[in-house]
C-alpha atoms as a PDB file:
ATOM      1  CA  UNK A   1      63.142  13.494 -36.609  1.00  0.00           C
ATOM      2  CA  UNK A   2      61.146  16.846 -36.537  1.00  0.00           C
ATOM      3  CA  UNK A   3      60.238  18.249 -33.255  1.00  0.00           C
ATOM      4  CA  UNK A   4      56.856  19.263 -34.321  1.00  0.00           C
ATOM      5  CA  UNK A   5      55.928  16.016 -35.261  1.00  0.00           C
ATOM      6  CA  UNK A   6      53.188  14.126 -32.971  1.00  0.00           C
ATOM      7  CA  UNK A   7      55.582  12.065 -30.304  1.00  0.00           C
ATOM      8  CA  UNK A   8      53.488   8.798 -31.566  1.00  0.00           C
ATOM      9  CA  UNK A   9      54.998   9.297 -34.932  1.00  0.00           C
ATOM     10  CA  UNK A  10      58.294  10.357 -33.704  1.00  0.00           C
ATOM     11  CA  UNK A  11      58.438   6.775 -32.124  1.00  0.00           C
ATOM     12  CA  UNK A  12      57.444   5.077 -34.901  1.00  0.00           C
ATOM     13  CA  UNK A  13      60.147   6.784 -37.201  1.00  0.00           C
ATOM     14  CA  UNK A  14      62.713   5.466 -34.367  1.00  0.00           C
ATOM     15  CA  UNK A  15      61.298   1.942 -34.865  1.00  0.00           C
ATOM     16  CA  UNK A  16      61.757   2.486 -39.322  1.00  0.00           C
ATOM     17  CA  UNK A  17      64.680   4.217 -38.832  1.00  0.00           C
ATOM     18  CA  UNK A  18      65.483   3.347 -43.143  1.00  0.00           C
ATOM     19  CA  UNK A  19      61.861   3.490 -44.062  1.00  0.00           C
ATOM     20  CA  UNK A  20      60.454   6.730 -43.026  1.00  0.00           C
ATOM     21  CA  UNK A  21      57.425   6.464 -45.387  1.00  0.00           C
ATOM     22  CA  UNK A  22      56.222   3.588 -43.609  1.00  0.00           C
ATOM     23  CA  UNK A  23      56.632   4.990 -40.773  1.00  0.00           C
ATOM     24  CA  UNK A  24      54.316   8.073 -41.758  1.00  0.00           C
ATOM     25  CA  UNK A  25      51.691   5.126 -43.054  1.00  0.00           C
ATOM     26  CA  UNK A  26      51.185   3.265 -40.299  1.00  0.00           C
ATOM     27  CA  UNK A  27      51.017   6.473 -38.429  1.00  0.00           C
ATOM     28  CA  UNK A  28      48.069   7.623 -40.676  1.00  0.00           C
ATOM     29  CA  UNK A  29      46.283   4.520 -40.911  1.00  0.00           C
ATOM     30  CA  UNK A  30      46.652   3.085 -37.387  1.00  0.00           C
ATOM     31  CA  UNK A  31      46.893   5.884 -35.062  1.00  0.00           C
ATOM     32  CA  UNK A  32      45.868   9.367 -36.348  1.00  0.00           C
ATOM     33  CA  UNK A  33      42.392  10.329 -34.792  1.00  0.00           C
ATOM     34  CA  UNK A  34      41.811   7.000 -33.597  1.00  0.00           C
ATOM     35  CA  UNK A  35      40.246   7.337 -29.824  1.00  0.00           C
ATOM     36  CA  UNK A  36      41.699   5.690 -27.004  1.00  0.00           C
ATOM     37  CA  UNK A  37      39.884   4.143 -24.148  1.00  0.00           C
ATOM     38  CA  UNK A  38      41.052   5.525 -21.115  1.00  0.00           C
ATOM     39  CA  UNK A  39      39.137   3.029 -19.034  1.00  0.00           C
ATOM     40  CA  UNK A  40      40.072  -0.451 -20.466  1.00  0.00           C
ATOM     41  CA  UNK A  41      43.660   1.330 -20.062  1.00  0.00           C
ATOM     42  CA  UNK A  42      42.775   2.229 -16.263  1.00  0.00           C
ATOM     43  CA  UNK A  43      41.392  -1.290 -16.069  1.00  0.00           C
ATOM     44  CA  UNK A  44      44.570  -3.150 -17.675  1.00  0.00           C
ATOM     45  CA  UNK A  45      46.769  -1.132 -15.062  1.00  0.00           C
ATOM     46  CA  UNK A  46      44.630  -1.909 -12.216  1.00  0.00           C
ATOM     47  CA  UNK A  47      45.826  -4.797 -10.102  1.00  0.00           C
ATOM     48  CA  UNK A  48      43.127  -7.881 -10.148  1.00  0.00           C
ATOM     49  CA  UNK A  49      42.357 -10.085  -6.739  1.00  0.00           C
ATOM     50  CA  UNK A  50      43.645 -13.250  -7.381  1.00  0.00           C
ATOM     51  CA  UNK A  51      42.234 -15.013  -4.243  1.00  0.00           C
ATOM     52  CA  UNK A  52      39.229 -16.256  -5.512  1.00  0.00           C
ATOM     53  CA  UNK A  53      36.776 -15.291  -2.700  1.00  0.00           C
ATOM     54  CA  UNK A  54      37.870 -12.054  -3.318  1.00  0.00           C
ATOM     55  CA  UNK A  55      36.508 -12.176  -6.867  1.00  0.00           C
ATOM     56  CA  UNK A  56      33.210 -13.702  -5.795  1.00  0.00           C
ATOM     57  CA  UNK A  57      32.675 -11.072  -3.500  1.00  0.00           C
ATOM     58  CA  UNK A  58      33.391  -8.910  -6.100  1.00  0.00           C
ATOM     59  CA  UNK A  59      31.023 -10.314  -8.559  1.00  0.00           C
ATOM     60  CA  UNK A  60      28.499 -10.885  -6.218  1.00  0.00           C
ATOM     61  CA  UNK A  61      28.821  -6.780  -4.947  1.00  0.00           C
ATOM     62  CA  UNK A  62      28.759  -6.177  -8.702  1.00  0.00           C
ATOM     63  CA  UNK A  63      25.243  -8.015  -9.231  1.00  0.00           C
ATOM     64  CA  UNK A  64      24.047  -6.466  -6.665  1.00  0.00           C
ATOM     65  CA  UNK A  65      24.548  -2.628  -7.363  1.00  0.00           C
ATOM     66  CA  UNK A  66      23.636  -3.738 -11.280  1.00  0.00           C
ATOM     67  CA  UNK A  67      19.759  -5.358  -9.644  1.00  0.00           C
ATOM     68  CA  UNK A  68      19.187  -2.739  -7.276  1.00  0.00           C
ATOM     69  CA  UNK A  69      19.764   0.426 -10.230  1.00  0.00           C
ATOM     70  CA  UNK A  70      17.766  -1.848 -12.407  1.00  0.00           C
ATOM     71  CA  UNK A  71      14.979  -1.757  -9.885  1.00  0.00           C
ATOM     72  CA  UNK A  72      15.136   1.895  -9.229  1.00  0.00           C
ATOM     73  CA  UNK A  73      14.833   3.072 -12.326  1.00  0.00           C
ATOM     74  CA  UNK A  74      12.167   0.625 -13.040  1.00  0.00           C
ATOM     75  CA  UNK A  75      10.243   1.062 -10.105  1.00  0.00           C
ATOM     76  CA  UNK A  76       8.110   4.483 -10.491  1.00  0.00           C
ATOM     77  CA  UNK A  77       7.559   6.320  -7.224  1.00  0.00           C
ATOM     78  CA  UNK A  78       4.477   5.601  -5.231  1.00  0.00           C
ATOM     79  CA  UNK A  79       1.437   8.510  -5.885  1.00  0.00           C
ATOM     80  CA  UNK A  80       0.851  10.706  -2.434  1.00  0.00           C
ATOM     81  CA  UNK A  81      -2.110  11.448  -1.011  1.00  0.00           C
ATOM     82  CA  UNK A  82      -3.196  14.337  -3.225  1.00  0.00           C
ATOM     83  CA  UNK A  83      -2.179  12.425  -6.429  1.00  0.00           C
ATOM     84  CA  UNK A  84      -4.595   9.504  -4.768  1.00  0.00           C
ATOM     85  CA  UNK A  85      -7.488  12.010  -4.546  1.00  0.00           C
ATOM     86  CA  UNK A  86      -7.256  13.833  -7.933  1.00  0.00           C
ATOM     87  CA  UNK A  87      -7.543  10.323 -10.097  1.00  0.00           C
ATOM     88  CA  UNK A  88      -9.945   9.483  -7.765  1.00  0.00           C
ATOM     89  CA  UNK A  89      -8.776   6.163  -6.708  1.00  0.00           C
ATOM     90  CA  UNK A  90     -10.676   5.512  -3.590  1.00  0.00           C
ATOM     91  CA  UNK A  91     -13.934   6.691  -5.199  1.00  0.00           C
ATOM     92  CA  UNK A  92     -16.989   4.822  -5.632  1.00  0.00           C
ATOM     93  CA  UNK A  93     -17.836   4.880  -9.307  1.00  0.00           C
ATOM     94  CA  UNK A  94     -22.077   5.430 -10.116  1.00  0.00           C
ATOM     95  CA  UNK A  95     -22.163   2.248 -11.470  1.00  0.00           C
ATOM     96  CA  UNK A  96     -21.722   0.681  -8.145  1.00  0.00           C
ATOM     97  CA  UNK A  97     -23.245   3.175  -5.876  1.00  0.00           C
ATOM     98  CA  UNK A  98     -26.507   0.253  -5.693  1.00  0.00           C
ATOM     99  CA  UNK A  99     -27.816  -1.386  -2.529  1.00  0.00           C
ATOM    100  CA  UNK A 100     -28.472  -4.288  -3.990  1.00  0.00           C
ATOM    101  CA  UNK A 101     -25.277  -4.721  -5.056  1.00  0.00           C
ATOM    102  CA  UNK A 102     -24.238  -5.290  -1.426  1.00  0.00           C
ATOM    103  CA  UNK A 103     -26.743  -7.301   0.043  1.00  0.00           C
ATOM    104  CA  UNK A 104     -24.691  -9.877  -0.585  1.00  0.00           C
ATOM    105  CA  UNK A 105     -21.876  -8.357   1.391  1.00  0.00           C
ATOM    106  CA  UNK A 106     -23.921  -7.724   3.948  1.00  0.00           C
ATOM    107  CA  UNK A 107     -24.657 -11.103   4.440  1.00  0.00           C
ATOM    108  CA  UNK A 108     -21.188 -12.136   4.353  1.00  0.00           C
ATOM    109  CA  UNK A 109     -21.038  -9.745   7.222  1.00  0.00           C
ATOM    110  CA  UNK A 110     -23.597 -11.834   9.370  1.00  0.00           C
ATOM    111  CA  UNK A 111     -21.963 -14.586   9.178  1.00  0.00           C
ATOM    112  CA  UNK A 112     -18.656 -13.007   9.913  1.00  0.00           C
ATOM    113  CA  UNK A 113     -20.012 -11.509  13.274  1.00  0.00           C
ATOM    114  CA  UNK A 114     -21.525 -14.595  14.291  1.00  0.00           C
ATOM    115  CA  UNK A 115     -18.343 -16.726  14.091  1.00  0.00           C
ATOM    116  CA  UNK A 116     -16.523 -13.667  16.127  1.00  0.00           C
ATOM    117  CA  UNK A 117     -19.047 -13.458  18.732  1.00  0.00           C
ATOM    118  CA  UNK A 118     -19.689 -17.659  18.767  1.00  0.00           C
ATOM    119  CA  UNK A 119     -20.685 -18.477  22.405  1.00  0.00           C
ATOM    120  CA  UNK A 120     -20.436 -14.926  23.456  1.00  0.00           C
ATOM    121  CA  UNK A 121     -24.132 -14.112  24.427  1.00  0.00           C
ATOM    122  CA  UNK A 122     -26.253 -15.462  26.902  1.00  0.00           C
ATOM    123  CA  UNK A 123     -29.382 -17.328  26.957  1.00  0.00           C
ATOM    124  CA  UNK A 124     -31.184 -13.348  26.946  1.00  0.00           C
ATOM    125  CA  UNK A 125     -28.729 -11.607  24.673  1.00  0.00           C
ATOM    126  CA  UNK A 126     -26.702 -10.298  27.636  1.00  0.00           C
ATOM    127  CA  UNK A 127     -23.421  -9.611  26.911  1.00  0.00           C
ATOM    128  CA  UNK A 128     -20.160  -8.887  29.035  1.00  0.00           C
ATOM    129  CA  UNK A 129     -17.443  -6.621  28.455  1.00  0.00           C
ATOM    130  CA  UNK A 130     -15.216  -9.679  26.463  1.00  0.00           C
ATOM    131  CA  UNK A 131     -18.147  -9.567  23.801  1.00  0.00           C
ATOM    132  CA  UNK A 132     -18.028  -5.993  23.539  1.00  0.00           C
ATOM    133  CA  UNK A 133     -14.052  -6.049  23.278  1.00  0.00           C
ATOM    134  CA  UNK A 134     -14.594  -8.327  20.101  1.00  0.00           C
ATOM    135  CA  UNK A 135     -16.967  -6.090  18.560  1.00  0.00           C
ATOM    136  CA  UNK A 136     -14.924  -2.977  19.213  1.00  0.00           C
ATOM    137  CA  UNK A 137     -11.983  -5.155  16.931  1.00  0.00           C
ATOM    138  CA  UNK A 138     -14.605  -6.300  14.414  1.00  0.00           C
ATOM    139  CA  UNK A 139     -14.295  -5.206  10.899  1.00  0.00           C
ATOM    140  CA  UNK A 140     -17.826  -3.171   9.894  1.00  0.00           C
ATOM    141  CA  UNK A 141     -17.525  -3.908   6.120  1.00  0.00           C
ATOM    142  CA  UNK A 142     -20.866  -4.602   4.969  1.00  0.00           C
ATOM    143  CA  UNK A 143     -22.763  -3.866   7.828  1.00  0.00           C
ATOM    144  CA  UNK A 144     -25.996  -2.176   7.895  1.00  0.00           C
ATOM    145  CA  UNK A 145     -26.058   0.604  10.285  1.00  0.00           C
ATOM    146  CA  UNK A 146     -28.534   3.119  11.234  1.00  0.00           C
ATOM    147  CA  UNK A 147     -27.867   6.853  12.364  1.00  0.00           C
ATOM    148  CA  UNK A 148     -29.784   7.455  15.691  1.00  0.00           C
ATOM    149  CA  UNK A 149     -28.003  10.404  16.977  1.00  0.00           C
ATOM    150  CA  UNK A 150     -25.410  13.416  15.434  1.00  0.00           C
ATOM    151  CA  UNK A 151     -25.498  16.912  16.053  1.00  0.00           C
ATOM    152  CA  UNK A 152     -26.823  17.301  12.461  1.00  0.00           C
ATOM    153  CA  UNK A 153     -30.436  16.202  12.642  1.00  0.00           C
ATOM    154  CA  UNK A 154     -30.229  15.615   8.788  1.00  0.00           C
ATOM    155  CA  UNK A 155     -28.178  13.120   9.413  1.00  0.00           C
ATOM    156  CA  UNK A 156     -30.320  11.211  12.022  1.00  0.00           C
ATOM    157  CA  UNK A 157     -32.339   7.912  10.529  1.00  0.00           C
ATOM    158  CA  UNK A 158     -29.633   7.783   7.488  1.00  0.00           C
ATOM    159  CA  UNK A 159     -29.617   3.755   7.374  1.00  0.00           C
ATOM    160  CA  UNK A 160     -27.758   2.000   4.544  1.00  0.00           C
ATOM    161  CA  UNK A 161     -24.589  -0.737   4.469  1.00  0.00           C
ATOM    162  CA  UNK A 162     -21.157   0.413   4.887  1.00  0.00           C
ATOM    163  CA  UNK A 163     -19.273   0.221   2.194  1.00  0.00           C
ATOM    164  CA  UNK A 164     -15.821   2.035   3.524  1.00  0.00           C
ATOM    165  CA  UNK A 165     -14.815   2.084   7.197  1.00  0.00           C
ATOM    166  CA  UNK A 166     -12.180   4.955   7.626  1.00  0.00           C
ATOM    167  CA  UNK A 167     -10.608   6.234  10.754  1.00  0.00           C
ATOM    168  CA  UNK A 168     -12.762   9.162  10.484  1.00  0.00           C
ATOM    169  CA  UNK A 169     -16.183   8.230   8.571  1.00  0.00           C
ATOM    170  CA  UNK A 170     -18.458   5.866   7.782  1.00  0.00           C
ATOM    171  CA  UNK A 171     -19.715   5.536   4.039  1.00  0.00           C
ATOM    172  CA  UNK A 172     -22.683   3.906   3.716  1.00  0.00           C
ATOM    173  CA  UNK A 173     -24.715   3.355   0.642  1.00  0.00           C
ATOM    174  CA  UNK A 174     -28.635   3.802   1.210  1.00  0.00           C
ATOM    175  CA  UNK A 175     -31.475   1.780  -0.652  1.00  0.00           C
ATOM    176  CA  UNK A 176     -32.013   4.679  -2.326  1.00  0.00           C
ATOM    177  CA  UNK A 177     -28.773   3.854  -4.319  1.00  0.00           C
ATOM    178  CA  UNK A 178     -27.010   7.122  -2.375  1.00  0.00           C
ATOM    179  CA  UNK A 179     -23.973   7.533  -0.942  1.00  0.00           C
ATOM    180  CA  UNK A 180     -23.773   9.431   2.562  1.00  0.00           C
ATOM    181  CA  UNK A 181     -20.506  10.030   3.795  1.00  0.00           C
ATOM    182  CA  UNK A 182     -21.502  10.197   8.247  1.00  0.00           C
ATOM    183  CA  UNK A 183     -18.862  11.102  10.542  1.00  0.00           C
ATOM    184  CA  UNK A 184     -17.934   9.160  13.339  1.00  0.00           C
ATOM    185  CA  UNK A 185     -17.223  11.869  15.779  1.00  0.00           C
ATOM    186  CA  UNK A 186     -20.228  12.878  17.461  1.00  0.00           C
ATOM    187  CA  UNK A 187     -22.470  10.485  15.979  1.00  0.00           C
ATOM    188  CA  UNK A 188     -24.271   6.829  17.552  1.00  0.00           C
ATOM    189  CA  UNK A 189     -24.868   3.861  15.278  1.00  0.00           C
ATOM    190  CA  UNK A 190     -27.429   1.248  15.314  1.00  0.00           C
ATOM    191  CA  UNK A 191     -27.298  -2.072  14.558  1.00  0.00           C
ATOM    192  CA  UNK A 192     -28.694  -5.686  14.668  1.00  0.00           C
ATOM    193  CA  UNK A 193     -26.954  -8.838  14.340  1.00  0.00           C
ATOM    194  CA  UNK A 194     -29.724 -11.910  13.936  1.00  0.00           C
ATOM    195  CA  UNK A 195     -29.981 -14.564  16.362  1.00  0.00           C
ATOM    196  CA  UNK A 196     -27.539 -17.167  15.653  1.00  0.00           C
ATOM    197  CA  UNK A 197     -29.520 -19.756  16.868  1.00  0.00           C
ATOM    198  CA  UNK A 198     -32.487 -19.469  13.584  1.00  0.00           C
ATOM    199  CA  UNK A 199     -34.368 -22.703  15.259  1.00  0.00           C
ATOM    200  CA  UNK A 200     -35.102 -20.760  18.586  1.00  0.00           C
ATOM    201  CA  UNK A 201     -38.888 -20.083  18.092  1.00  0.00           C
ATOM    202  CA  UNK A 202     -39.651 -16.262  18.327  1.00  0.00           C
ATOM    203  CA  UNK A 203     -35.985 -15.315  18.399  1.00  0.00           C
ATOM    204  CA  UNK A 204     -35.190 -11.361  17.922  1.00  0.00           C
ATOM    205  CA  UNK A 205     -32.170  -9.882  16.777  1.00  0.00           C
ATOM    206  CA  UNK A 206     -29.680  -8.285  18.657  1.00  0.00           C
ATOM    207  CA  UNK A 207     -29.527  -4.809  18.938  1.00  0.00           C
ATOM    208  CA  UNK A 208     -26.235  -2.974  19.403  1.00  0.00           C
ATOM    209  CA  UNK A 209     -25.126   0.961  19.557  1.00  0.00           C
ATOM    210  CA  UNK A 210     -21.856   2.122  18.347  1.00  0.00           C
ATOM    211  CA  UNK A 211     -20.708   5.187  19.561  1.00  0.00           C
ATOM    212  CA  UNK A 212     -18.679   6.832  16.583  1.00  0.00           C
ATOM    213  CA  UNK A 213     -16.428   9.125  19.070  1.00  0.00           C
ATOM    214  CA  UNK A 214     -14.439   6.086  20.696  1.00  0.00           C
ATOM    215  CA  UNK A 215     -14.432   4.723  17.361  1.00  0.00           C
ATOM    216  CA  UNK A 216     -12.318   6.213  15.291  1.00  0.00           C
ATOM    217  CA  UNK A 217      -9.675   3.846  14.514  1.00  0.00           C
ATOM    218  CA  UNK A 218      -9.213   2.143  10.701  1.00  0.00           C
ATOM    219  CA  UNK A 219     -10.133  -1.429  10.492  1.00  0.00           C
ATOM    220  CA  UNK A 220      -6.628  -2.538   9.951  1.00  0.00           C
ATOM    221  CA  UNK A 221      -5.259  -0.891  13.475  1.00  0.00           C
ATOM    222  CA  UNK A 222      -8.485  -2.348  15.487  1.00  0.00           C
ATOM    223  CA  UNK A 223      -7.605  -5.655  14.961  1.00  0.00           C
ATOM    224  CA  UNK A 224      -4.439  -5.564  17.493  1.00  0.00           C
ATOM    225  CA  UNK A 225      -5.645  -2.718  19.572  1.00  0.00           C
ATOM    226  CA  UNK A 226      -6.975  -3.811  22.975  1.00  0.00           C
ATOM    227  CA  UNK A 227     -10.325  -1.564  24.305  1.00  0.00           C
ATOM    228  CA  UNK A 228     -10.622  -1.041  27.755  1.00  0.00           C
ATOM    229  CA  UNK A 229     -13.983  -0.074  29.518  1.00  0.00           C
ATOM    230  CA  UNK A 230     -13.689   3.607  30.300  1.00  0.00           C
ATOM    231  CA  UNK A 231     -16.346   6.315  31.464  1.00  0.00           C
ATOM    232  CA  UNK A 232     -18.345   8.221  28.660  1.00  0.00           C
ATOM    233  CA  UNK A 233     -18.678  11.749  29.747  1.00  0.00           C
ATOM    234  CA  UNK A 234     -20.310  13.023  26.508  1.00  0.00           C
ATOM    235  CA  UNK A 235     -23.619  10.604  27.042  1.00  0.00           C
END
């Protein structure tokens, strides 16, 4: 036996001790540059669980880790804010910037408010605090508002239906088909809600003011918030 010959080979001489030749050939054919796989080797060695809960928790830990890579990797990450405002997502496109395409909406919105506010006025229009309360929690999609003071006098008279309540704004789209974008901060808001009761003879609508400043809350959050009276030092 040589000792510069591979240690495989060396072995299989020992085994074909009177037939080195075949020894050499099953060498060459079977395990010259042939690749071994060091992890079905690692595997083989490893000692298995044979309780069998062990293996279902096993298998069950194993479909797990398999479902939640497959779901990362699938999954792309969510777009941030200035991703959001670059393609424009929460933009109104021209085609839709049209009045009359929310007239509709807006009187969805009527009848919305009067199921909220059901029972809540008086025989006058008076209102208490309660009513207010549900108005302050109300969701102002689609309602036509009018802008009767802001610090901008542009601004003042701007009447249209809102189209996008935000914490911080108001957009409204005019029936000249325009979009304004009207801060709530600073800024009073009028607007009627028709007498429920249509078969009362000379009936008026109800006029309401919103005052922007205490408003500025997103539609989702108002919904669970609770308003409380408070003093308005800014009137």
């Amino acid at each position: 036996m040589s000792t510069t010959e591979p240690f495989a080979q060396s072995l299989l001489h020992l085994a074909h001790p009177t037939d080195p030749s075949e020894a050499t050939r099953i060498y060459k054919e079977k395990v010259a540059h042939r690749p071994l796989d060091f992890r079905k080797l690692t595997s083989s060695t490893t000692a298995k669980p044979t309780d069998a809960r062990t293996r279902r928790r096993e298998l069950r830990l194993q479909q797990k880790l398999k479902k939640s890579s497959s779901n990362q990797s699938s999954k792309p990450p969510p777009l941030t804010a200035r991703q959001k405002r670059a393609l424009g997502i929460y933009d109104i496109p021209k085609e839709a910037q049209k009045y009359a395409i929310y007239e509709q909406l807006n009187k969805l919105w009527i009848g919305y408010i009067h199921e909220i506010l059901k029972g809540s006025f008086g025989a006058n229009g008076t209102a208490g605090q309660a009513t207010a309360a549900k108005l302050c929690a109300a969701d102002f999609h689609g309602c036509e508002v009018e802008v009767v003071r802001n610090r901008c006098p542009s601004r003042v008279g701007v009447k249209g239906i809102v189209v996008k309540d935000t914490k911080m704004t108001f957009v409204i789209v005019t029936r000249k088909d325009e979009v304004k974008h009207i801060p709530k901060e600073h800024s009073v808001f009028r607007f009627e809600i028709p007498w429920p009761d249509s078969t009362k003879e000379g009936a008026e609508p109800i006029v309401l003011e919103l005052h922007g400043s205490n408003f500025m809350f997103r539609a989702a959050e108002r919904m669970n918030k609770k308003f409380k009276a408070k003093a308005m030092d800014d009137l």
